[in-house]
C-alpha atoms as a PDB file:
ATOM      1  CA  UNK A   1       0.000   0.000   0.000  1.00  0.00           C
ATOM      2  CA  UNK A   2       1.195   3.528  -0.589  1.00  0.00           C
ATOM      3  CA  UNK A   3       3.979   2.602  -3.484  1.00  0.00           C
ATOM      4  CA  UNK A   4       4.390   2.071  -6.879  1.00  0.00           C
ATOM      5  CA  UNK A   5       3.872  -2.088  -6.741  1.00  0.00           C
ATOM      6  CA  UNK A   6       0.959  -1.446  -4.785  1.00  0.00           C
ATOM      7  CA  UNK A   7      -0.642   1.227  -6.983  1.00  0.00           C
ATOM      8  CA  UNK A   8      -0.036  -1.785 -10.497  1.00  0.00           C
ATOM      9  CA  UNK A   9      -1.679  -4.070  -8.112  1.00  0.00           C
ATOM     10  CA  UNK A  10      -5.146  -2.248  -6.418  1.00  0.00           C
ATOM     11  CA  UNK A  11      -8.306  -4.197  -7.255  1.00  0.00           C
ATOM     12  CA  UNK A  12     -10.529  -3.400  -9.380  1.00  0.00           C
ATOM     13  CA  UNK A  13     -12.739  -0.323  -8.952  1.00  0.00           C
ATOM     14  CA  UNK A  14     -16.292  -1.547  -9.428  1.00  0.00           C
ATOM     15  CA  UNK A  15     -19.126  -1.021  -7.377  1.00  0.00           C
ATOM     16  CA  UNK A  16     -20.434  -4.488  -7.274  1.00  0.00           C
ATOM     17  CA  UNK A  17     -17.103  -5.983  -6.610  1.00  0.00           C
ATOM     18  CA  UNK A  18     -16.645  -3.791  -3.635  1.00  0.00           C
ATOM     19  CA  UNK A  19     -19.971  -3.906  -1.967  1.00  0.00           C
ATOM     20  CA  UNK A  20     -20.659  -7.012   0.127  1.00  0.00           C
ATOM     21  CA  UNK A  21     -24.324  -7.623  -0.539  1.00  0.00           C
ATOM     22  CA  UNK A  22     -23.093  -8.777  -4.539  1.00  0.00           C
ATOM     23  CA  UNK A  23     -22.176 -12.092  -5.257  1.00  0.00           C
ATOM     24  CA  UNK A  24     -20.480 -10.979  -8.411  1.00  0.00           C
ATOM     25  CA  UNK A  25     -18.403 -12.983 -10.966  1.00  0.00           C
ATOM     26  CA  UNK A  26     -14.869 -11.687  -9.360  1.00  0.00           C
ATOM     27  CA  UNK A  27     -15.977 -13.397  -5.918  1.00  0.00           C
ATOM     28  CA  UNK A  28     -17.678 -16.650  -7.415  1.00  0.00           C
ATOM     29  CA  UNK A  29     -21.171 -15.643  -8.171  1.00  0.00           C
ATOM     30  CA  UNK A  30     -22.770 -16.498 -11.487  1.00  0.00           C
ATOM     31  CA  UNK A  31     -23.446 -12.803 -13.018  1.00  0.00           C
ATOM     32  CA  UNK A  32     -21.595  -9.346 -13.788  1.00  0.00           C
ATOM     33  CA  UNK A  33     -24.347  -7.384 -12.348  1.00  0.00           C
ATOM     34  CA  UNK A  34     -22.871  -4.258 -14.197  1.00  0.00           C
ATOM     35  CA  UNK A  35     -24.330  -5.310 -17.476  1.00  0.00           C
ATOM     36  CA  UNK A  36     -27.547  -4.572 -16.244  1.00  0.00           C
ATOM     37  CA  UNK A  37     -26.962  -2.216 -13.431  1.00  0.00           C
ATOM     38  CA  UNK A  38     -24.932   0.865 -12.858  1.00  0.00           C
ATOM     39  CA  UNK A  39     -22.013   1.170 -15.407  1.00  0.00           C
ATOM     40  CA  UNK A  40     -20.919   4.169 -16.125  1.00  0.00           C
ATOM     41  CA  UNK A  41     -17.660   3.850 -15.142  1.00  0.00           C
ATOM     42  CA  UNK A  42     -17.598   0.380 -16.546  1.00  0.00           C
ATOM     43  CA  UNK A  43     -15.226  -0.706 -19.606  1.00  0.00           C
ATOM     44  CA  UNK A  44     -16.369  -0.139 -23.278  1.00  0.00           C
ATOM     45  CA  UNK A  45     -13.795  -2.665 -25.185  1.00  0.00           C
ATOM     46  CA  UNK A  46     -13.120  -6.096 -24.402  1.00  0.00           C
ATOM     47  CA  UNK A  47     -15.402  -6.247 -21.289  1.00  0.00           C
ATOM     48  CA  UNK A  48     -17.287 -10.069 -21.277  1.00  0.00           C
ATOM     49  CA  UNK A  49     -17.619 -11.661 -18.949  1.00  0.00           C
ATOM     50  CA  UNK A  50     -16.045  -8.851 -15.938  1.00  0.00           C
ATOM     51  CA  UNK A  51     -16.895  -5.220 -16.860  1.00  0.00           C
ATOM     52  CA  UNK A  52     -14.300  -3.712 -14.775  1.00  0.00           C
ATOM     53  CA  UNK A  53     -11.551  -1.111 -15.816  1.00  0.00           C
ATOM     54  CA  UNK A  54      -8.073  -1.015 -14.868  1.00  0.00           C
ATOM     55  CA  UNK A  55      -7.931   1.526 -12.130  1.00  0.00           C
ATOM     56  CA  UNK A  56      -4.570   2.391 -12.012  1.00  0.00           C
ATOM     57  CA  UNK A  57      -2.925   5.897 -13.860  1.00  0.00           C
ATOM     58  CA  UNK A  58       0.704   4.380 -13.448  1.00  0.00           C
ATOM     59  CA  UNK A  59       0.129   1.553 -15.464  1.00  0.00           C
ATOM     60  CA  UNK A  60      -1.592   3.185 -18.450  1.00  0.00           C
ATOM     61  CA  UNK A  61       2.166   5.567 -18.720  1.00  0.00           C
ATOM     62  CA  UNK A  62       4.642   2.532 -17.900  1.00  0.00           C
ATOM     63  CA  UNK A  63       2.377   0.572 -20.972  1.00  0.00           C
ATOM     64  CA  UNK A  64       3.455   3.314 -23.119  1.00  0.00           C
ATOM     65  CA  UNK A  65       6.827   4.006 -21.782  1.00  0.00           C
ATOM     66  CA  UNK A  66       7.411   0.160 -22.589  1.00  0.00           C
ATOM     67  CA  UNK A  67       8.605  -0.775 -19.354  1.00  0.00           C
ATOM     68  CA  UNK A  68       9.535  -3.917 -17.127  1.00  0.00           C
ATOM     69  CA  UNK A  69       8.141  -5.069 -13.931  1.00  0.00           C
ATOM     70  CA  UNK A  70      10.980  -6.991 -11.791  1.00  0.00           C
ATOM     71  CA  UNK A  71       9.117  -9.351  -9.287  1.00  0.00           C
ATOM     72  CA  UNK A  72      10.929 -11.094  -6.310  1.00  0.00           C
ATOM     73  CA  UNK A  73      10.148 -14.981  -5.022  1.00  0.00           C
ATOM     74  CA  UNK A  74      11.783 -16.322  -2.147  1.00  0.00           C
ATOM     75  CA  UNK A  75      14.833 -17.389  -3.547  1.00  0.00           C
ATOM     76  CA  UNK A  76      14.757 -15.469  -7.120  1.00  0.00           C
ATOM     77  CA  UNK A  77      13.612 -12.442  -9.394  1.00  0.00           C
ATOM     78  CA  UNK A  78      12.113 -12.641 -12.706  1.00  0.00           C
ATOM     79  CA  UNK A  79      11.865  -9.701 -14.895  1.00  0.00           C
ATOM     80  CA  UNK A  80       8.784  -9.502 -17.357  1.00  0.00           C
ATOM     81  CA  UNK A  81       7.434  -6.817 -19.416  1.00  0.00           C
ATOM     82  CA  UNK A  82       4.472  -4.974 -17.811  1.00  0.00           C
ATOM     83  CA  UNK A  83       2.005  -5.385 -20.841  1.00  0.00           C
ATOM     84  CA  UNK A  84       2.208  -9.632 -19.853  1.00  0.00           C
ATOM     85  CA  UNK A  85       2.197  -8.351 -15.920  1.00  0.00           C
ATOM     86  CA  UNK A  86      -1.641  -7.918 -15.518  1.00  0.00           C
ATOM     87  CA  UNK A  87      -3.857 -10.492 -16.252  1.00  0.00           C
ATOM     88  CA  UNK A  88      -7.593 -10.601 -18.291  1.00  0.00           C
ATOM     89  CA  UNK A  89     -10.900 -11.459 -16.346  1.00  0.00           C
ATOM     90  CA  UNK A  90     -10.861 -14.156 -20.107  1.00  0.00           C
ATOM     91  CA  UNK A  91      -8.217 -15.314 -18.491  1.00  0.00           C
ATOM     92  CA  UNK A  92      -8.923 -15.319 -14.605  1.00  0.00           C
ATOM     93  CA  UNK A  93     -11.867 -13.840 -12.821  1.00  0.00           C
ATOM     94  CA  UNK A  94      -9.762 -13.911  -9.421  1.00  0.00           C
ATOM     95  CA  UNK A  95      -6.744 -12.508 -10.326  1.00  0.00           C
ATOM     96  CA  UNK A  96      -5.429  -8.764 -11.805  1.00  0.00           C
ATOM     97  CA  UNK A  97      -1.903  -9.744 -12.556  1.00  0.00           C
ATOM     98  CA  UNK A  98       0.521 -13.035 -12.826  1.00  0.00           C
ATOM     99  CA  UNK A  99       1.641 -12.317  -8.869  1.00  0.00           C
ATOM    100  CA  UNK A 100       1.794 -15.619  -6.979  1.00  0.00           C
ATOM    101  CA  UNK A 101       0.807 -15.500  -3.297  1.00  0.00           C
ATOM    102  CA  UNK A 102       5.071 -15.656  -2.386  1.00  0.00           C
ATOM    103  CA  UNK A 103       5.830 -13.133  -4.697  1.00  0.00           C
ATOM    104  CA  UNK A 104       6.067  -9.368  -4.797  1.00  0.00           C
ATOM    105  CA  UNK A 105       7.080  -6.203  -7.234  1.00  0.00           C
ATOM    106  CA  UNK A 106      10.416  -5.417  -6.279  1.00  0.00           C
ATOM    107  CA  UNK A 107      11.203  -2.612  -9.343  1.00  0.00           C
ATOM    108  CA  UNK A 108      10.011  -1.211 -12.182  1.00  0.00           C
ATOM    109  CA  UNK A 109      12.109  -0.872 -14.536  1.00  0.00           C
ATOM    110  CA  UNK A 110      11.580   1.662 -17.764  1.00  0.00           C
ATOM    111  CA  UNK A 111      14.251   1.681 -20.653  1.00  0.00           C
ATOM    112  CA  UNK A 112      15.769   5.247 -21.834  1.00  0.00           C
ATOM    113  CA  UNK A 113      13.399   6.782 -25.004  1.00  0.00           C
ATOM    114  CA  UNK A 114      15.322   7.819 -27.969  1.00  0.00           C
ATOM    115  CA  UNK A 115      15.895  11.375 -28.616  1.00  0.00           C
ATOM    116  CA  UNK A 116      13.392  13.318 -30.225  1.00  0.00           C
ATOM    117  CA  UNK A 117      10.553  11.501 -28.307  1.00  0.00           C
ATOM    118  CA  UNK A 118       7.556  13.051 -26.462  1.00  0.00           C
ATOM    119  CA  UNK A 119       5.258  11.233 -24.253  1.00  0.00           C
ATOM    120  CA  UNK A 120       2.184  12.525 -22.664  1.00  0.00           C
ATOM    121  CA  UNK A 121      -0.856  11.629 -20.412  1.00  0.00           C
ATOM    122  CA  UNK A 122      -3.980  13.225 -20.177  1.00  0.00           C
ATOM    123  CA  UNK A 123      -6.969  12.105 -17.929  1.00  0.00           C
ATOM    124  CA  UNK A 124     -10.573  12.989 -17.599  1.00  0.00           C
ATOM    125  CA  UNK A 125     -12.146  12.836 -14.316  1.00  0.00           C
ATOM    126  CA  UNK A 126     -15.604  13.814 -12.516  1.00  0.00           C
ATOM    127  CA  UNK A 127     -13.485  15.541 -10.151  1.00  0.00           C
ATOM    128  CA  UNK A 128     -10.485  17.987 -10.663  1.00  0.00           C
ATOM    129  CA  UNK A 129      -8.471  16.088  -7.919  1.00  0.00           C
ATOM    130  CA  UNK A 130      -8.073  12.298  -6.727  1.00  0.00           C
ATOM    131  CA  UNK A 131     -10.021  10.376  -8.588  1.00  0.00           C
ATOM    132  CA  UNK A 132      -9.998   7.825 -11.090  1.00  0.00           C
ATOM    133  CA  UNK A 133     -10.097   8.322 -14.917  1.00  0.00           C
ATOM    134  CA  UNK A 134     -13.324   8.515 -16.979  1.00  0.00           C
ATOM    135  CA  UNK A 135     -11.171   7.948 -19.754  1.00  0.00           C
ATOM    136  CA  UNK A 136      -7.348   8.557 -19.743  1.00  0.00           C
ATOM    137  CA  UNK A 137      -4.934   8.502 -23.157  1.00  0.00           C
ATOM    138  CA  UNK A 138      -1.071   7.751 -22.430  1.00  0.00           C
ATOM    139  CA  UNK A 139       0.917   8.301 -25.918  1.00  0.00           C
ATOM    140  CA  UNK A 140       4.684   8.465 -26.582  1.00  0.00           C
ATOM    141  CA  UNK A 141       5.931   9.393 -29.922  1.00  0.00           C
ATOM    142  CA  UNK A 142       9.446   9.686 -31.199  1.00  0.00           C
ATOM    143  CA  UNK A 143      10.088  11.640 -34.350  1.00  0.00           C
ATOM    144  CA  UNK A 144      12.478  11.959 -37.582  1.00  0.00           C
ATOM    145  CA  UNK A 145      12.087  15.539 -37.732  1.00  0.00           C
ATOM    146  CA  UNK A 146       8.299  15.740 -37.998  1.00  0.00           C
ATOM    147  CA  UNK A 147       7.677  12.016 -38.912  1.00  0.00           C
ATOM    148  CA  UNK A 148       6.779   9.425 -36.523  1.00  0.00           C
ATOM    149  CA  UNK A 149       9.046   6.895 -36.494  1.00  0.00           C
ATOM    150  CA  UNK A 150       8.110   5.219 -33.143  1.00  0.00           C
ATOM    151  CA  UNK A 151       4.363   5.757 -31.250  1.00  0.00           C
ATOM    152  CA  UNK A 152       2.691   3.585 -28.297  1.00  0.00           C
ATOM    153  CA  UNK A 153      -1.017   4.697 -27.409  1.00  0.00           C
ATOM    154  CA  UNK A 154      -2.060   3.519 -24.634  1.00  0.00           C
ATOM    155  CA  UNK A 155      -6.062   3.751 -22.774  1.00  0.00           C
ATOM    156  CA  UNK A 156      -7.024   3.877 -19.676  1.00  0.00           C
ATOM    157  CA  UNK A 157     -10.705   3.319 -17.936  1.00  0.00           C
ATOM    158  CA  UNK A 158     -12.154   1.505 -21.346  1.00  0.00           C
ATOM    159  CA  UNK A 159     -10.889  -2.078 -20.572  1.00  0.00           C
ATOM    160  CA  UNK A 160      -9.952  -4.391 -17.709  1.00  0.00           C
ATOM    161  CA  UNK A 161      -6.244  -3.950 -19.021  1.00  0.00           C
ATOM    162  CA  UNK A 162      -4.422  -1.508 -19.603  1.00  0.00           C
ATOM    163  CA  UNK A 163      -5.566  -0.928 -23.687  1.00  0.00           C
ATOM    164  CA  UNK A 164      -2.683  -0.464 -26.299  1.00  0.00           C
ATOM    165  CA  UNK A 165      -4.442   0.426 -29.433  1.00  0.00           C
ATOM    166  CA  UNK A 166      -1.970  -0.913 -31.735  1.00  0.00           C
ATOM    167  CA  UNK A 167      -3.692  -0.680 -34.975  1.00  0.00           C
ATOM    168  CA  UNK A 168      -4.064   3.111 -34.265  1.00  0.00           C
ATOM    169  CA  UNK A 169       0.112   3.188 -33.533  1.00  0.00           C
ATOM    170  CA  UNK A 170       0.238   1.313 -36.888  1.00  0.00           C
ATOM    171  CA  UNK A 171      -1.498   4.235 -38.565  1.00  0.00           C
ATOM    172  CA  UNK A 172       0.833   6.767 -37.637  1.00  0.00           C
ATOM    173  CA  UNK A 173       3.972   5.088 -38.589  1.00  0.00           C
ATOM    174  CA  UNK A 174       5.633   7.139 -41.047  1.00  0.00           C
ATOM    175  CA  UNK A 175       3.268   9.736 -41.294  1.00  0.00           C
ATOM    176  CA  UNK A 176       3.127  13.268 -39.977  1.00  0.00           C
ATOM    177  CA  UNK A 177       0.776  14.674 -37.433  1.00  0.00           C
ATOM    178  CA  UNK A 178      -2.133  16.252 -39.528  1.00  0.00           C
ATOM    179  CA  UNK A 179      -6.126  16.087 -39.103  1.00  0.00           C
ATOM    180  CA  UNK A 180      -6.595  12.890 -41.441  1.00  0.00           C
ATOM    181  CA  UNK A 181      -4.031  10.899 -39.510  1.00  0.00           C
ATOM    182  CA  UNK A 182      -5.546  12.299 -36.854  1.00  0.00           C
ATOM    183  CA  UNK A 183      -9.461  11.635 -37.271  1.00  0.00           C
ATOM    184  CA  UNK A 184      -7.993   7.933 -38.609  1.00  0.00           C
ATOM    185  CA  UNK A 185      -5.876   7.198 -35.399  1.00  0.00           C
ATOM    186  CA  UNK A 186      -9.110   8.284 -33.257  1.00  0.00           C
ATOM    187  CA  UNK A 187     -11.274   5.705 -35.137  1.00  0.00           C
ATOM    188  CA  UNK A 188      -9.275   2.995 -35.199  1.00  0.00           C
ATOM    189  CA  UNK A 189      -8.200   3.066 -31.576  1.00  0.00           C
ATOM    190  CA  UNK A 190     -12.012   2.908 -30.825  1.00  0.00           C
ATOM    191  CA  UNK A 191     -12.946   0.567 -33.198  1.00  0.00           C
ATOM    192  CA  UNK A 192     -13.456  -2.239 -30.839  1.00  0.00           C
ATOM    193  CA  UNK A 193     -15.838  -0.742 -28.584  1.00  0.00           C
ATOM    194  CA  UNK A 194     -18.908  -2.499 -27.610  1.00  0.00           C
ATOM    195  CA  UNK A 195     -20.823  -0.110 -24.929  1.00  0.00           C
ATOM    196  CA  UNK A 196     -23.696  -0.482 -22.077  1.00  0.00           C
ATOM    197  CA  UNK A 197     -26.085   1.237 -22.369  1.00  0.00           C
ATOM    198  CA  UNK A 198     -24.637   4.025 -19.282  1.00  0.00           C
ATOM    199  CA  UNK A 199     -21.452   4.132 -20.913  1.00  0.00           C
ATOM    200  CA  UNK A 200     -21.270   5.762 -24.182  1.00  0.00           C
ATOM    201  CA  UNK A 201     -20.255   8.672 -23.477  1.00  0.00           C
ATOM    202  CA  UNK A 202     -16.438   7.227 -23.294  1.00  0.00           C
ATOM    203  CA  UNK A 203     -15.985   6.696 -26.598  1.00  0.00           C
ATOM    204  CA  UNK A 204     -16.581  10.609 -27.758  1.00  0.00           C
ATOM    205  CA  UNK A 205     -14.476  11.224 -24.207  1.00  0.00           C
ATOM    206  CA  UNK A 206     -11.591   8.838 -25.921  1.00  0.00           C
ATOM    207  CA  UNK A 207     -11.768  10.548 -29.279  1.00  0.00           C
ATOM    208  CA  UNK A 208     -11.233  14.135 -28.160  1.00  0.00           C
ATOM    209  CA  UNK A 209      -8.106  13.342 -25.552  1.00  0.00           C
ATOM    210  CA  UNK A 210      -6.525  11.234 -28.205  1.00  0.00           C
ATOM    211  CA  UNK A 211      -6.616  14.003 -30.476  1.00  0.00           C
ATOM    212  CA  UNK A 212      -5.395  16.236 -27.925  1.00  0.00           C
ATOM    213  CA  UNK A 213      -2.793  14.376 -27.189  1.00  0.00           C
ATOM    214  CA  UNK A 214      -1.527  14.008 -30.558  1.00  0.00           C
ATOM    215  CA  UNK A 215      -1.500  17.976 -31.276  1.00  0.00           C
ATOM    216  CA  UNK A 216       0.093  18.515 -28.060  1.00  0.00           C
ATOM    217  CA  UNK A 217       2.850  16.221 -29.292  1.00  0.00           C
ATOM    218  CA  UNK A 218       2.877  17.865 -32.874  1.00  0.00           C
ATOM    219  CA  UNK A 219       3.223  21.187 -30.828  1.00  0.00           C
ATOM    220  CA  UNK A 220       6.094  20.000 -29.373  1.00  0.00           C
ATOM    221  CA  UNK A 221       8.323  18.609 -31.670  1.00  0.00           C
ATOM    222  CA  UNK A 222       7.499  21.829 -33.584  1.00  0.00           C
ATOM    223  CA  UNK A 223       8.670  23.904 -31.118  1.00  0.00           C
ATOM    224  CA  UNK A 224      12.200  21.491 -31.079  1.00  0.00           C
ATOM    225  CA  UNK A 225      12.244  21.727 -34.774  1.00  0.00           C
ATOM    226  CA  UNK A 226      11.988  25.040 -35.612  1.00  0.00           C
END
């Protein structure tokens, strides 16, 4: 509690899961009572069968930064990227990441970015302060002059993971920053979503932060540039 490990590791944030009086899938009832109940907050992409959304900021940066989580057994550490650290509700409704009861995060570990790169994270909340993401957008770019040469996108509060849009990063691979690779990247990122019928309202949310995120960047490297 109160460090980085423990911030890649919180449980999910779901109302169901943390009230008592649900039996919910995540504690070995028969039902996500989020499709049918209050989901606002709840994810938009890859969701069945557990509707929750990775609540930690951290991980949605160190996914884009492309960096390493070093865990510690007894008598040995193991060092694996973070995108394989966390674990899908596909894969296990009981666990959030490959931790074994002996183990723990010892470091995180997050490789030098070329020159000429820009990362940025922007997050929407219902309150300015303390609070966890509507929607957040984690992107690092690294530029040839004012190509992309290099790009990780990363979402946050859509999906029970940590979401790298890759087909989006795909997109702007060799291209410059302009309002067609722009409206294309937005789409494509998104493309996957499947809302409830409370939740919506992310994918608009998604659209607009990616975009600002990618002129901020554009800004940037202008600025660097010229």
């Amino acid at each position: 509690m109160g460090t980085i490990g423990g911030n890649l590791c919180q449980k999910p944030r779901c109302l169901y899961y943390r009230n008592p009086s649900f039996i919910c899938l995540r504690k070995g009832g028969k039902k996500c009572f989020v499709i049918k109940g209050e989901n606002r907050y709840s994810a938009i992409i890859n969701g069945a069968p557990c509707f929750m959304v990775h609540p930690s900021d951290l991980a949605i940066a160190l996914v884009a930064l492309n960096a390493s989580v070093k865990i510690r057994g007894i008598n040995y550490e193991k060092i694996v990227p973070i995108e394989d650290f966390f674990i899908s509700p596909k894969v296990s409704l009981q666990k959030e990441n490959i931790l074994n009861s002996d183990e723990l995060v010892s470091e995180i570990l997050v490789p030098i970015q070329p020159n000429y790169s820009y990362g940025i994270y922007i997050k929407e909340m219902e309150r300015k302060a303390w609070d966890f993401a509507l929607v957040s957008v984690s992107l690092k770019i690294c530029f040839d002059k004012d190509i992309i040469k290099n790009t990780r996108l990363v979402l946050g509060g859509v999906s029970p993971l940590p979401f790298r849009a890759i087909e989006a990063e795909i997109i702007m691979g060799d291209n410059n920053i302009n309002d067609d690779v722009i409206n294309m990247v937005c789409e494509i990122a998104l493309c996957a979503n499947k809302p409830l019928n409370n939740n919506g309202y992310k994918i608009p949310l998604a659209k607009s932060i990616i975009k600002r995120a990618m002129l901020e960047a554009n800004n940037r490297i202008r600025l660097v540039l010229w």
